[in-house]
C-alpha atoms as a PDB file:
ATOM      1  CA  UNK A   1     -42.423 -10.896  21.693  1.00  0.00           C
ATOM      2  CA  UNK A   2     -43.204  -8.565  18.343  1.00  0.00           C
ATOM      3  CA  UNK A   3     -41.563  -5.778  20.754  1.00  0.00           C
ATOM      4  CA  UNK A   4     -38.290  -7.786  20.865  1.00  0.00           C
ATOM      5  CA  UNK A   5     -38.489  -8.093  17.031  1.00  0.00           C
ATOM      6  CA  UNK A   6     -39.272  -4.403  16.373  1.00  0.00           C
ATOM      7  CA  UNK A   7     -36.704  -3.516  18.664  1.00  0.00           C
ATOM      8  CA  UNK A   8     -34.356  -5.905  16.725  1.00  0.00           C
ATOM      9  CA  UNK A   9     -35.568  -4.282  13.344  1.00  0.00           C
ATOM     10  CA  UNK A  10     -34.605  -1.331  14.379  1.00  0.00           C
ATOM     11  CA  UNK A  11     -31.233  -2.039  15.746  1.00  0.00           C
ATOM     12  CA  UNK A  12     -30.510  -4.188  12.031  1.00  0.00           C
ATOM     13  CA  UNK A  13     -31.605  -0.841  10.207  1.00  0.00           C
ATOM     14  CA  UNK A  14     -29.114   1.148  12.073  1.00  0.00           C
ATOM     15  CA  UNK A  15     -26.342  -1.561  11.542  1.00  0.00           C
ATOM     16  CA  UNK A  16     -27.166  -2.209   7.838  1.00  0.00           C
ATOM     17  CA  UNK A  17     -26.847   1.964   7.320  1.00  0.00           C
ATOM     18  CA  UNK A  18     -23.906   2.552   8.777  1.00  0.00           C
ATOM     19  CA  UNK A  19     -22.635  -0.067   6.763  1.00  0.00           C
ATOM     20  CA  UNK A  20     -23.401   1.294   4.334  1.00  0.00           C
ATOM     21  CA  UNK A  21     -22.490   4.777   4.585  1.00  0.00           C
ATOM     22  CA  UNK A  22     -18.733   3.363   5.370  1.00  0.00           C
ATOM     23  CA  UNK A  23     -18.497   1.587   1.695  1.00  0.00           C
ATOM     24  CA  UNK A  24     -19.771   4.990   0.652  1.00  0.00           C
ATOM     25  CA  UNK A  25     -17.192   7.163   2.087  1.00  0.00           C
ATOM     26  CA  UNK A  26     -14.126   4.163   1.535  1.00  0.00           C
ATOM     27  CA  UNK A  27     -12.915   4.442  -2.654  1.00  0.00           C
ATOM     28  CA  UNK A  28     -11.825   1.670  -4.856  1.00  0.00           C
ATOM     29  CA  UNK A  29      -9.106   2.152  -7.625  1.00  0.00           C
ATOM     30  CA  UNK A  30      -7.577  -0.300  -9.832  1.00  0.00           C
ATOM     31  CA  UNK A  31      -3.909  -0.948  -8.890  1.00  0.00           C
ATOM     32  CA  UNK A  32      -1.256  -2.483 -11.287  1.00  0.00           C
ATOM     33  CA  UNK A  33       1.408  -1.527 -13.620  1.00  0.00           C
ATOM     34  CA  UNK A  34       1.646  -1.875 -17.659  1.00  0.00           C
ATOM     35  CA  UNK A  35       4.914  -1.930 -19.485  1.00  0.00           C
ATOM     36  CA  UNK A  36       5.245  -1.104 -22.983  1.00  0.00           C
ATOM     37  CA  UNK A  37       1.326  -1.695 -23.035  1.00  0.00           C
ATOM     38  CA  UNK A  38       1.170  -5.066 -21.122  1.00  0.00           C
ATOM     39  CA  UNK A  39       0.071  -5.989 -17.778  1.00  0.00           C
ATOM     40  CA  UNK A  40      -2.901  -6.461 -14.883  1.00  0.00           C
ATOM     41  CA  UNK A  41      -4.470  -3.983 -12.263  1.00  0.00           C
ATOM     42  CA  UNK A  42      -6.803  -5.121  -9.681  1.00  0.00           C
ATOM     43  CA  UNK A  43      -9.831  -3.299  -8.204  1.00  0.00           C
ATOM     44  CA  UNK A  44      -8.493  -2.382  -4.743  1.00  0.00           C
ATOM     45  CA  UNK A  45     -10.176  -0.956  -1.767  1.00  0.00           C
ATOM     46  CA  UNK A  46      -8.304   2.152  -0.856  1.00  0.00           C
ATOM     47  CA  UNK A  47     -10.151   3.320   2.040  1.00  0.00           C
ATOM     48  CA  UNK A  48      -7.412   5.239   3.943  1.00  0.00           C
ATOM     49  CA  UNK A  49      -7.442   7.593   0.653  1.00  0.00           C
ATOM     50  CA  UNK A  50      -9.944  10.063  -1.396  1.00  0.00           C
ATOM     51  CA  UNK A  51      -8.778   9.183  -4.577  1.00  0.00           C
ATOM     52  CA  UNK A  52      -7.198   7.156  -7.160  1.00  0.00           C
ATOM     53  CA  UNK A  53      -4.167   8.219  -9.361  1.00  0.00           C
ATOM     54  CA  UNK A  54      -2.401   7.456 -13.021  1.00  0.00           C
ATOM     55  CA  UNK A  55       0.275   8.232 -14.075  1.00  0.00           C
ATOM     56  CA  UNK A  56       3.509   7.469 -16.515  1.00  0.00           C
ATOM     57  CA  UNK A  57       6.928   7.087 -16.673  1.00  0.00           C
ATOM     58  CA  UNK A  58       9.637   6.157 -19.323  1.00  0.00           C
ATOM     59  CA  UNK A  59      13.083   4.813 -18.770  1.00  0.00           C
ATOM     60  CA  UNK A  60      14.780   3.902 -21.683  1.00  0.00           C
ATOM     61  CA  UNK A  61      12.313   2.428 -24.417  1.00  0.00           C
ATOM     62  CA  UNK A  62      10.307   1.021 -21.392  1.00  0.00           C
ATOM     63  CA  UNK A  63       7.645   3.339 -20.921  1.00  0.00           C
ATOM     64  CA  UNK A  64       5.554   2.089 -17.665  1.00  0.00           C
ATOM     65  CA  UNK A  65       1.699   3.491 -16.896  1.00  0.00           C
ATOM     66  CA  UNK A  66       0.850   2.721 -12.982  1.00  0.00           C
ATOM     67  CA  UNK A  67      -2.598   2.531 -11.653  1.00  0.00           C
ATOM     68  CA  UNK A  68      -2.675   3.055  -7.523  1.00  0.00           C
ATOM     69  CA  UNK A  69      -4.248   4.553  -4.638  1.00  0.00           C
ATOM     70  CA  UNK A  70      -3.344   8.219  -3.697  1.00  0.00           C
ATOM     71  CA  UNK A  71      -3.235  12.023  -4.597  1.00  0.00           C
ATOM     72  CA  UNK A  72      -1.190  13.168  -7.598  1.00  0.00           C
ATOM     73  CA  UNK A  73       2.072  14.561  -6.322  1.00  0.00           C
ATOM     74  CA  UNK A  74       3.121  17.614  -8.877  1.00  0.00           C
ATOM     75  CA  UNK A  75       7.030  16.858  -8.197  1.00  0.00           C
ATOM     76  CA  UNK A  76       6.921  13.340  -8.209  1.00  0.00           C
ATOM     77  CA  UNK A  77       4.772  12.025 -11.520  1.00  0.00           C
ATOM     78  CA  UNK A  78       5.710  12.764 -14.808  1.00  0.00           C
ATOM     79  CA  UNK A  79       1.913  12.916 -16.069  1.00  0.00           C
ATOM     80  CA  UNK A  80      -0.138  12.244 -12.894  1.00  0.00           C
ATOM     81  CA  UNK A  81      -3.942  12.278 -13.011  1.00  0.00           C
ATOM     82  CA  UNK A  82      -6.226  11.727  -9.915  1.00  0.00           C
ATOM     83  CA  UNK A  83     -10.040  11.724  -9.573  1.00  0.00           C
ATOM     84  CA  UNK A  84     -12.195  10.963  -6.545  1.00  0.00           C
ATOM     85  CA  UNK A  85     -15.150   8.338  -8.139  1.00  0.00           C
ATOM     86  CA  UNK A  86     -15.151   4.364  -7.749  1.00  0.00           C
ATOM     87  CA  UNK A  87     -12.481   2.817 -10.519  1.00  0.00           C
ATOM     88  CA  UNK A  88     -12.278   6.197 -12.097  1.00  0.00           C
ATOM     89  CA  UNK A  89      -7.999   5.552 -13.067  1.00  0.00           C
ATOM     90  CA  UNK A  90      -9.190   2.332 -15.056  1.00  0.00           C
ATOM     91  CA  UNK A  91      -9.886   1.711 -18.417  1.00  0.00           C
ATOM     92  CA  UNK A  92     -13.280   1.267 -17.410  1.00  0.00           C
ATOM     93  CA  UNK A  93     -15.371   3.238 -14.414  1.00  0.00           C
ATOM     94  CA  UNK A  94     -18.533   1.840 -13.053  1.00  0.00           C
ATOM     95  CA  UNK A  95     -19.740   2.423  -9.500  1.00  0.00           C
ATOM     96  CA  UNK A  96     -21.498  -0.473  -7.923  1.00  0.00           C
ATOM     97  CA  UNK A  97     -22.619   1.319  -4.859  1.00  0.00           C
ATOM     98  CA  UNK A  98     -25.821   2.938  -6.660  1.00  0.00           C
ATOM     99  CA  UNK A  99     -28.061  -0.556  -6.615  1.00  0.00           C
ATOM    100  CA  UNK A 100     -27.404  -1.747  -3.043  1.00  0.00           C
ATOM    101  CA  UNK A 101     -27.414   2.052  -1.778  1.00  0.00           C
ATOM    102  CA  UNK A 102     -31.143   2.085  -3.508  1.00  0.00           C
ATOM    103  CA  UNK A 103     -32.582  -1.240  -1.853  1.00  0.00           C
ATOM    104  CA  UNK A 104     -31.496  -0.464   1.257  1.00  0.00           C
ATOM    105  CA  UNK A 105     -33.045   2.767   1.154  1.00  0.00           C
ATOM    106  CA  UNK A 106     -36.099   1.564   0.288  1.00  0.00           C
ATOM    107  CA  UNK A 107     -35.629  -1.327   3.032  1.00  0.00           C
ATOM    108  CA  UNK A 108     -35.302   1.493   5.428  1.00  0.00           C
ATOM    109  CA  UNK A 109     -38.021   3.383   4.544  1.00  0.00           C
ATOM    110  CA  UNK A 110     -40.444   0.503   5.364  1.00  0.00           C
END
């Protein structure tokens, strides 16, 4: 019987790590559009891309600042930035990966 459940243990250790390491390697960005200074974006999982993007454009007297998943294309974006960290095209960046990625470490090592 304890062999079963070390041989279970084992097998949820494996699982719980490669869960892991896929939230790792996916990105989230916020994703929305303000106009004139007004508006909502939403944290987003973007995990068929390696970064997150912002970027402007004005038509008018609108002038519109969009938040989305993606690479900065040079002939595209008037004023594209991208970056490659968790929520880094926000107004705020925090990465909640560190905590969970530090238990389960520790979990593993036991």
């Amino acid at each position: 019987s304890s062999g079963i459940n070390a041989e279970y243990g084992e097998r949820m250790k494996v699982f719980v790590l490669l869960a892991i390491v896929g939230v790792a390697l996916s990105i989230r960005c916020e994703v929305g559009t303000y106009v004139n200074g007004k508006g909502v974006t939403v944290n987003t999982d973007c995990s068929s891309f390696s970064k997150c993007k912002t970027f402007s454009k004005t038509v008018g007297s609108l002038t519109s600042k969009f938040h989305s998943c993606g690479s900065c294309d040079p002939n595209d974006d008037d004023d594209c930035k991208d970056c490659s960290t968790d929520l880094c095209n926000g107004a705020a960046s925090y990465s909640y990966i560190a905590l969970p990625l530090l238990v389960v470490s520790a979990w593993l090592m036991a």
